[in-house]
Protein backbone atom coordinates (compact mmCIF):
# COMPACT_ATOMS: atom_id res chain seq x y z
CA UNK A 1 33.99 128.57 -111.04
CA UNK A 2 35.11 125.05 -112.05
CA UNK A 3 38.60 123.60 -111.55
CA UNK A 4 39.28 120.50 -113.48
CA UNK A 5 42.30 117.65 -112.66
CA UNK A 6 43.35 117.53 -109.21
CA UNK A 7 43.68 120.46 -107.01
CA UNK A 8 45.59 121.33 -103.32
CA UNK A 9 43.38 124.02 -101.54
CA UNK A 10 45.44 126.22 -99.12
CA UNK A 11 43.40 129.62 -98.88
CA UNK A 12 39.54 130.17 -99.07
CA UNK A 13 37.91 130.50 -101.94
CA UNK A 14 34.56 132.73 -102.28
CA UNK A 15 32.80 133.33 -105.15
CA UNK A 16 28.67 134.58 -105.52
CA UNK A 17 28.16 131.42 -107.91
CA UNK A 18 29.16 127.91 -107.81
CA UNK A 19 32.50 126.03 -107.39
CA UNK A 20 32.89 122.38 -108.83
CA UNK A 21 35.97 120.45 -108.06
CA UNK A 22 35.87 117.49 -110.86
CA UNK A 23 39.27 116.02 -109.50
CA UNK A 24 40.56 114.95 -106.60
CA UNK A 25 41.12 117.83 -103.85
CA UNK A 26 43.50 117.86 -101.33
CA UNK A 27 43.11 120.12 -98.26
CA UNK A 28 46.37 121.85 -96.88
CA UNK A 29 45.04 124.64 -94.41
CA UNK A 30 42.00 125.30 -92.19
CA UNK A 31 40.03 126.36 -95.26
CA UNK A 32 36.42 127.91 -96.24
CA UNK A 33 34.67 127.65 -99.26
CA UNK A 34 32.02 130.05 -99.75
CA UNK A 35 29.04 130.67 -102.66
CA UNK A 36 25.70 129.34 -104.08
CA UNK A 37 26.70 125.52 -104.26
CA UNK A 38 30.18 123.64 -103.58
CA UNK A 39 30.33 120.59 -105.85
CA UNK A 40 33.21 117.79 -105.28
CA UNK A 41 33.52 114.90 -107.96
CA UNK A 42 35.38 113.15 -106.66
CA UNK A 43 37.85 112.47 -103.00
CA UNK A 44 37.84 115.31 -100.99
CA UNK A 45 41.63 114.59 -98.81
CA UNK A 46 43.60 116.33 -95.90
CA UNK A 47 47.18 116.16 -96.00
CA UNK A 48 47.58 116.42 -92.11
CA UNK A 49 49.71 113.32 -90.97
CA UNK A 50 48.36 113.19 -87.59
CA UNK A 51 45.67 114.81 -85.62
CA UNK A 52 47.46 117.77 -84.47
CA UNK A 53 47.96 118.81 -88.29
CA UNK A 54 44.51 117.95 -89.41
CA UNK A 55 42.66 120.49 -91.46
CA UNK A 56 39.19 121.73 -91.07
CA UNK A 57 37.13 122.47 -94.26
CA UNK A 58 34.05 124.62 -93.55
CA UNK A 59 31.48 125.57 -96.27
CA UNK A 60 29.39 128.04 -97.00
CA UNK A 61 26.00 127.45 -99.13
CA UNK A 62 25.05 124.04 -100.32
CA UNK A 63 27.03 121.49 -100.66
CA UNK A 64 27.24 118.55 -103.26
CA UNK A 65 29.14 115.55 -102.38
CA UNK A 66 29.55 113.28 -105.87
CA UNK A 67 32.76 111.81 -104.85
């Protein structure tokens, strides 16, 4: 799966292959990203304003940090 531009992540995502954020991504829930290999191109970003609305990403499978 590849999503292109930027993107605002409020649900997981799972997939059994690869997901590769090229744009900037914006977290806006607790959120998990699950499959083979995660790829970011570029900022990964939570929207929480202060630490009692901070966001947790987890992953699942390798993870690729280009950003």
């Amino acid at each position: 799966m590849s999503v292109s531009g930027a993107s605002n992540l409020g649900a997981d995502v799972t997939s059994s292959s690869s997901q590769t954020y090229s744009g900037a991504v914006d977290i806006s829930a607790d959120v998990t990203l699950a499959g083979s290999t995660i790829n970011f191109g570029s900022t990964v970003n939570d929207t929480g304003t202060t630490t009692a609305t901070d966001h947790v990403l987890t992953i699942t499978g390798a993870l690729d940090l280009d950003g």
